[in-house]
Protein backbone atom coordinates (compact mmCIF):
# COMPACT_ATOMS: atom_id res chain seq x y z
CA UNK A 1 -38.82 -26.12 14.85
CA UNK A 2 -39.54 -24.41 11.54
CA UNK A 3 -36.64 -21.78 12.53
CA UNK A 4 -34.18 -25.32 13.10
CA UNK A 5 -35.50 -27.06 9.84
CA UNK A 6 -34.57 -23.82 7.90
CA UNK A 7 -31.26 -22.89 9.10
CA UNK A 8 -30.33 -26.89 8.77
CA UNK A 9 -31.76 -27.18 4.85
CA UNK A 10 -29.47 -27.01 2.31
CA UNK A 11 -30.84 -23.96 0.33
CA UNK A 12 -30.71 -21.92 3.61
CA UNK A 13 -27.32 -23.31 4.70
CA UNK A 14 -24.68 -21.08 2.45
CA UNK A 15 -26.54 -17.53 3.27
CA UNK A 16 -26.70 -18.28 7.10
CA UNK A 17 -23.06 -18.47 6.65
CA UNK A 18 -22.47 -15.71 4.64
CA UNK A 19 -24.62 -13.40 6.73
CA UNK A 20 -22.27 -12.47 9.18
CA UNK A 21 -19.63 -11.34 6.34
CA UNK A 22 -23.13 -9.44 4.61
CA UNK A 23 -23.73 -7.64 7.60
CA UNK A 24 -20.51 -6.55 8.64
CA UNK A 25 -19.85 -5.47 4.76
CA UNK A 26 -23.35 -2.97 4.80
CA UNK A 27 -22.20 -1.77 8.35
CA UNK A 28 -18.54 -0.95 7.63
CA UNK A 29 -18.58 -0.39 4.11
CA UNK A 30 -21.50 0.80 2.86
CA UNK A 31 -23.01 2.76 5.38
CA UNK A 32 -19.72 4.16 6.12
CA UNK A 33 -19.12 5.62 2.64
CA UNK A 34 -22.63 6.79 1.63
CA UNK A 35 -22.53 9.06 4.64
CA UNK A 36 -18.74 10.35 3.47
CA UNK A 37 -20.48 10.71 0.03
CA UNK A 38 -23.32 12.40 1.50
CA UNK A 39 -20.53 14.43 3.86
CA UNK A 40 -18.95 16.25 1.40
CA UNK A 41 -21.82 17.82 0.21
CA UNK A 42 -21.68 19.71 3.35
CA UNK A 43 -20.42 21.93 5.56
CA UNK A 44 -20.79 20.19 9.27
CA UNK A 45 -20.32 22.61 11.97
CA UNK A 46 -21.31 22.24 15.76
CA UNK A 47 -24.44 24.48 15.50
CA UNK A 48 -25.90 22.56 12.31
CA UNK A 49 -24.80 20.46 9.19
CA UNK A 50 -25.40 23.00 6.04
CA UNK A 51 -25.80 21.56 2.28
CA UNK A 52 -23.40 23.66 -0.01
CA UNK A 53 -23.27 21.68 -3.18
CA UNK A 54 -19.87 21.20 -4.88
CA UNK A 55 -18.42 23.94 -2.60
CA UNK A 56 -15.49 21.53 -1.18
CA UNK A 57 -15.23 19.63 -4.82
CA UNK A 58 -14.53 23.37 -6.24
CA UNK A 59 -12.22 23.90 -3.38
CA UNK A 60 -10.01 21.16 -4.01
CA UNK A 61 -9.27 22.22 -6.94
CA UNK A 62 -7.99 25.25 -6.10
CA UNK A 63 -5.89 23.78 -2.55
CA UNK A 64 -2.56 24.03 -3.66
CA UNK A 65 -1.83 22.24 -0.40
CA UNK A 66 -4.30 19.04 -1.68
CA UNK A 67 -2.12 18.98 -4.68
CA UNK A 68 1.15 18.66 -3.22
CA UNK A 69 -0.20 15.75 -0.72
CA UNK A 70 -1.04 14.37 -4.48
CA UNK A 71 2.10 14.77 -5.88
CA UNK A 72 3.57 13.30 -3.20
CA UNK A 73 1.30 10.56 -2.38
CA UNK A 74 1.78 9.60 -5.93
CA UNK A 75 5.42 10.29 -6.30
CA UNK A 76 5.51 7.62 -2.86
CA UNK A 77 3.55 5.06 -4.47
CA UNK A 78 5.22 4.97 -8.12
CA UNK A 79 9.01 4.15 -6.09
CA UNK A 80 7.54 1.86 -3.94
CA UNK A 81 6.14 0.39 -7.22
CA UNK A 82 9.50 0.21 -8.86
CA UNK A 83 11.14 -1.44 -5.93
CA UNK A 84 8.43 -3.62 -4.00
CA UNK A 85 7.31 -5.63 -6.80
CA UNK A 86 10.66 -7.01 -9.25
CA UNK A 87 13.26 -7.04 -6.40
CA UNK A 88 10.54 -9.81 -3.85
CA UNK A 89 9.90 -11.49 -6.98
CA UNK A 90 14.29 -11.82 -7.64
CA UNK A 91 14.05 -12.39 -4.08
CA UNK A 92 11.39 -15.30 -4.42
CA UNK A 93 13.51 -16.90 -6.84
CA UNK A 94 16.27 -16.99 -4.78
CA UNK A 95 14.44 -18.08 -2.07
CA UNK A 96 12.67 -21.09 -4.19
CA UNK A 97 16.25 -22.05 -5.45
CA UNK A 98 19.07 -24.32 -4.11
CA UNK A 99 21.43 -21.62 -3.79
CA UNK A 100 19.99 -20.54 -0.18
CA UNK A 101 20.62 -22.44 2.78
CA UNK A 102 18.43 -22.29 5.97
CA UNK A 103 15.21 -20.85 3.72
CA UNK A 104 13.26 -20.89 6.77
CA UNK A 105 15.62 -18.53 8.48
CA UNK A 106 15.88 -15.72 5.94
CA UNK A 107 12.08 -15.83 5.00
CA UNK A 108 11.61 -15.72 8.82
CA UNK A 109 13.66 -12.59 8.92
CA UNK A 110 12.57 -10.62 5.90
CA UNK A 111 8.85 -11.42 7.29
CA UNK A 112 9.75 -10.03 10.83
CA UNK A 113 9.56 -6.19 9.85
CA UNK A 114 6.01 -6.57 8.84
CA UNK A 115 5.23 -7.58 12.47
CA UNK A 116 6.86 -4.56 13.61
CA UNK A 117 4.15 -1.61 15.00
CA UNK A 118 4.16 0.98 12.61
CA UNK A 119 4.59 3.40 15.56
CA UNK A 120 7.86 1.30 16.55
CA UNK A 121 9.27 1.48 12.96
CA UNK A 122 8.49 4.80 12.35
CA UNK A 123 9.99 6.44 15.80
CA UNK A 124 12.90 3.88 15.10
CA UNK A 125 13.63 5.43 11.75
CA UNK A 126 12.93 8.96 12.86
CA UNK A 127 15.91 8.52 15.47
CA UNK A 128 17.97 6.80 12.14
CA UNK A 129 17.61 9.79 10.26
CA UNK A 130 17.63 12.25 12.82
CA UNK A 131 19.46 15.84 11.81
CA UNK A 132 21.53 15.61 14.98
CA UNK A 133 25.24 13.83 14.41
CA UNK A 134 24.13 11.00 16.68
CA UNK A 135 21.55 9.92 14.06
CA UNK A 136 22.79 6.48 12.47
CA UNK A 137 22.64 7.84 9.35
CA UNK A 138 24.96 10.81 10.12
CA UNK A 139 27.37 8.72 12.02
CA UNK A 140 27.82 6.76 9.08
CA UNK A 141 28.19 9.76 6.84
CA UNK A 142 30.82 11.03 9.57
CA UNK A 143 32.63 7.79 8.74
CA UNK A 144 33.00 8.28 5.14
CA UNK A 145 34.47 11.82 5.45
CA UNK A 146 30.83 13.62 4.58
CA UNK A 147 28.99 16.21 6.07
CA UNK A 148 26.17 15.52 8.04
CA UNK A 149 22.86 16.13 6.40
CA UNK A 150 18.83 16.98 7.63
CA UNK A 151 17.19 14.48 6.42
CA UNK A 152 13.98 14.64 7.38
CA UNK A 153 13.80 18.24 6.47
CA UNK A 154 15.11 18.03 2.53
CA UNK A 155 12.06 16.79 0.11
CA UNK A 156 14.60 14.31 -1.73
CA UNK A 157 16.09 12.37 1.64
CA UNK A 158 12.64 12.66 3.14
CA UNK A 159 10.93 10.70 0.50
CA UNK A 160 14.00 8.59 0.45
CA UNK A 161 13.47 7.73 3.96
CA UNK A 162 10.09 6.71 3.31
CA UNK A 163 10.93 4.65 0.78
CA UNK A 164 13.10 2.85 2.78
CA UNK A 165 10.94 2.27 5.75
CA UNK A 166 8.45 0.93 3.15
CA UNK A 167 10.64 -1.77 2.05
CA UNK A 168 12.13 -2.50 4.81
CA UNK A 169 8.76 -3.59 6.11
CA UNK A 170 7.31 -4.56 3.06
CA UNK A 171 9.81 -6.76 0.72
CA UNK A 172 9.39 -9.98 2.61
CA UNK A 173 5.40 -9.81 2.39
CA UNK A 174 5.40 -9.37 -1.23
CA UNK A 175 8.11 -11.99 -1.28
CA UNK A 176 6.04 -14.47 0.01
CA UNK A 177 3.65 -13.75 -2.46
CA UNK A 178 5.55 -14.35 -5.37
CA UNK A 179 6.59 -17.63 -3.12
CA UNK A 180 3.42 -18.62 -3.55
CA UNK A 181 3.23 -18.08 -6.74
CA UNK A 182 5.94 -20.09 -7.77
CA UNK A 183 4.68 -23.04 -5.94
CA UNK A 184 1.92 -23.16 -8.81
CA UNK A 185 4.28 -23.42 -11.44
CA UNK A 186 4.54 -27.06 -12.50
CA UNK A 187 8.04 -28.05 -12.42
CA UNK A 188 7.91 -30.27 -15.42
CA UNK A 189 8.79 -26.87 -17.34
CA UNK A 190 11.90 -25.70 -16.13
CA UNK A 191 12.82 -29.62 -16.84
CA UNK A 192 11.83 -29.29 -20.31
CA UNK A 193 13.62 -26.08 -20.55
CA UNK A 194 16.96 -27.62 -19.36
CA UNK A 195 17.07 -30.16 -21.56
CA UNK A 196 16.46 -27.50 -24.26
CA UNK A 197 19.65 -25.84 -22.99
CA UNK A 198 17.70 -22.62 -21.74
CA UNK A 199 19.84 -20.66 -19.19
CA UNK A 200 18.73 -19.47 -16.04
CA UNK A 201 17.98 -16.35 -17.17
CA UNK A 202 15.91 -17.55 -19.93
CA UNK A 203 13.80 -19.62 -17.75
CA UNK A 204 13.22 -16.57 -15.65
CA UNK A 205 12.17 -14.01 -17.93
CA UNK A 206 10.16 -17.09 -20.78
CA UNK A 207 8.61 -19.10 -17.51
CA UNK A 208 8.87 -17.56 -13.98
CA UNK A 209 7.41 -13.97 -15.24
CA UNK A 210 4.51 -15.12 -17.50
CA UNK A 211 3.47 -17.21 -14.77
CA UNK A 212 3.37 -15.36 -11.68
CA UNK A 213 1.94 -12.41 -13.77
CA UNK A 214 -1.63 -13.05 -11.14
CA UNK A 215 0.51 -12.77 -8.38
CA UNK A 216 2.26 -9.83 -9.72
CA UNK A 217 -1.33 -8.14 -10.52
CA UNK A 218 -2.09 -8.95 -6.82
CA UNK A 219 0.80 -7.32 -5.30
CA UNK A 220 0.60 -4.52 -8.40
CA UNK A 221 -3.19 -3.95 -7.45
CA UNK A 222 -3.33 -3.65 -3.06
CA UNK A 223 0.10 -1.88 -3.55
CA UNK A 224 -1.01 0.45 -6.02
CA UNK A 225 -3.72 1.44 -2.80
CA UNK A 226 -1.26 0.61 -0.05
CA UNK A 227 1.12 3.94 -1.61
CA UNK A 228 -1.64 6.41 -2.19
CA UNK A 229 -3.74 5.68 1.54
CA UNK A 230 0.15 5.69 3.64
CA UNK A 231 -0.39 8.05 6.31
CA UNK A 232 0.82 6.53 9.67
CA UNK A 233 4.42 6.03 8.01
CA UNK A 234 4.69 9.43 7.58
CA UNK A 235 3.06 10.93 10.88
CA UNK A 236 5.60 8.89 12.73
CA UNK A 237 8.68 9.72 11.15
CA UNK A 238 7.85 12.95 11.51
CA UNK A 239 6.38 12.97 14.73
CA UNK A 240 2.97 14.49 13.48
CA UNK A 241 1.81 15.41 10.78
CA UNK A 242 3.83 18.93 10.22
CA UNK A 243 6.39 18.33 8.10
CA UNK A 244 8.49 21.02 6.86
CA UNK A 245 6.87 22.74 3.79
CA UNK A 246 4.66 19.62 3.59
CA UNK A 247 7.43 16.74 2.13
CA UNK A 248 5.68 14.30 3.84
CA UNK A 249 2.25 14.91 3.89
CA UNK A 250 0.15 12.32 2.02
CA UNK A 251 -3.97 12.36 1.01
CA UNK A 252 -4.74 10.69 3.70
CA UNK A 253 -2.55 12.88 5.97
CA UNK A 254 -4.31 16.09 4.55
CA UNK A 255 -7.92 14.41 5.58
CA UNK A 256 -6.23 13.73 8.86
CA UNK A 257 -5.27 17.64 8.84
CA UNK A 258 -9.26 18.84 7.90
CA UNK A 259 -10.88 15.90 9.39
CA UNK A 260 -9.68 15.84 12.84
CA UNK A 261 -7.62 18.61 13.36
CA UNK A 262 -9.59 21.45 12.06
CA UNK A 263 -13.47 19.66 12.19
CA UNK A 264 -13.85 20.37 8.55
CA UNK A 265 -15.60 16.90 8.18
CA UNK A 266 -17.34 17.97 4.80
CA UNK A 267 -14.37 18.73 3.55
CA UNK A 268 -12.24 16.09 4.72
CA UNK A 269 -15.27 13.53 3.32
CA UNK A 270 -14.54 15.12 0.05
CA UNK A 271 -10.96 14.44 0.25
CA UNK A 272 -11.64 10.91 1.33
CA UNK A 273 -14.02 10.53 -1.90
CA UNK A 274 -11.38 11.52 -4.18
CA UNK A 275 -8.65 9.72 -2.98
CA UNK A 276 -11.08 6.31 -3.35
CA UNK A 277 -11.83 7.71 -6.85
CA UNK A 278 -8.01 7.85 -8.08
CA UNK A 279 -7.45 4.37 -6.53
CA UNK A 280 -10.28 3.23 -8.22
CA UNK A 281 -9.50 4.62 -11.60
CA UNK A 282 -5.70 3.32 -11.26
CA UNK A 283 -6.46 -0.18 -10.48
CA UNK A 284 -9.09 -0.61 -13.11
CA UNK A 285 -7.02 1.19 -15.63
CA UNK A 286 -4.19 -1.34 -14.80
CA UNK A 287 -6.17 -4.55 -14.15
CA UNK A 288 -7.69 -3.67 -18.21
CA UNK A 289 -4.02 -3.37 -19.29
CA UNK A 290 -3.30 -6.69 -17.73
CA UNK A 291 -6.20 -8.27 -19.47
CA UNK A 292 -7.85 -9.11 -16.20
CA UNK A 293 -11.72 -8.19 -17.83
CA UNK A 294 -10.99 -10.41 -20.98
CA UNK A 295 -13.08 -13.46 -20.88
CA UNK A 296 -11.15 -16.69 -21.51
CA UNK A 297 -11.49 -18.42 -25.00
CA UNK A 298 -12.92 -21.60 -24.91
């Protein structure tokens, strides 16, 4: 009875129900990345786990192999950047405007890509860009009078064809966002602002951007993450994670590479650690720059 009368009182009430998300958050979160913190301190082997200090810290700086995941990791996220946040948000205009017929349609089909397996899309695209003058990609080229080209082999097209498997999937998510977003703004100000004789491209850039700027520090923030921890994308479009010279291999890819495919779990925890750190460090940098810490003025 005492157990009944607690769990039914009202100071009891909101942290039975927050429990379960408390719970799961220490045993899939916290647990998980103390141990990677306390991982890549060592050096984990079958016969015994040995503590070696900042041995795989000192390492990484010296990997010339870690840096180019970096550069390219980073090099991902910064086009995806340019691309996956303005052209959703022209798109979400469009979309919230009486230009478009059928709405439901279109947002139904710029959606569907996201619901694609990444395994799906990324063996699709592999067979898109293949080398071989059956590829779509080639055939096309073939078309125009060009010479066929290895795509997936050339650091410039291979990036390229990330990129574009990234938006493909990716553009109607964020547009839905910004969908959202719009849906907050009171409508009462683009009347005011036609009757001021503001154009359409005034009311855009003085109404629709200052006002979806959360939204846009949403998308900005989980897709500043989403670019540097993209692995799968690039295992599948190039069947593994080889790549020639390395164009496609990511952070995450190279703790793939130590982690499971050569054991070196201390120094794939170490890897993990960092790439949280720079993630961190991004989004906090850019969340200050947005004014996202500033405390409202009364």
């Amino acid at each position: 009875m005492k157990i009944k009368k607690f769990l039914y009182s009202q100071k009891a009430a909101p942290y039975v129900f927050v429990l379960p998300f408390i719970i799961s958050f220490l045993i899939f979160w916290v647990y998980p990345l103390c141990s990677t913190f306390a991982m890549s301190f060592q050096n984990i082997k079958p016969t015994g786990i040995e503590w070696i200090g900042f041995k795989n810290y000192s390492k990484l700086l010296a990997d010339k192999v870690f840096h180019t995941a970096v550069l390219n990791s980073f090099q991902y996220m910064l086009l995806s950047l340019v691309l996956l946040i303005p052209f959703p948000m022209l798109y979400a205009v469009l979309m919230d405007s009486r230009l478009v017929k059928a709405k439901g349609l279109w947002k139904a089909l710029l959606y569907l890509p996201a619901l694609t397996s990444v395994v799906i899309s990324g063996t699709l695209f592999r067979l898109m860009f293949s080398e071989y003058h059956t590829g779509q990609m080639n055939v096309l080229m073939e078309m125009f009078g060009l010479a066929t080209q290895k795509w997936l082999k050339v650091k410039a097209t291979g990036l390229g064809a990330l990129i574009v498997l990234c938006c493909w999937r990716w553009t109607g998510v964020n547009m839905l966002y910004f969908l959202s977003g719009l849906k907050s703004i009171d409508g009462s100000l683009y009347e005011a602002a036609d009757i001021d004789g503001a154009s359409s491209v005034q009311k855009f850039r003085f109404i629709t951007v200052p006002l979806l700027k959360p939204t846009t520090i949403y998308v900005l923030t989980i897709s500043v993450y989403a670019g540097l921890a993209m692995f799968l994308e690039s295992f599948m479009l190039w069947a593994g994670n080889a790549s020639p010279n390395n164009i496609g291999l990511t952070i995450v890819g190279y703790l793939y590479r130590r982690g499971i495919e050569k054991n070196q779990l201390g120094y794939a925890s170490a890897v993990g650690l960092v790439l949280l750190v720079i993630a961190l460090v991004i989004n906090v940098i850019q969340l200050a720059l947005n004014g996202t810490f500033k405390k409202e003025e009364k």
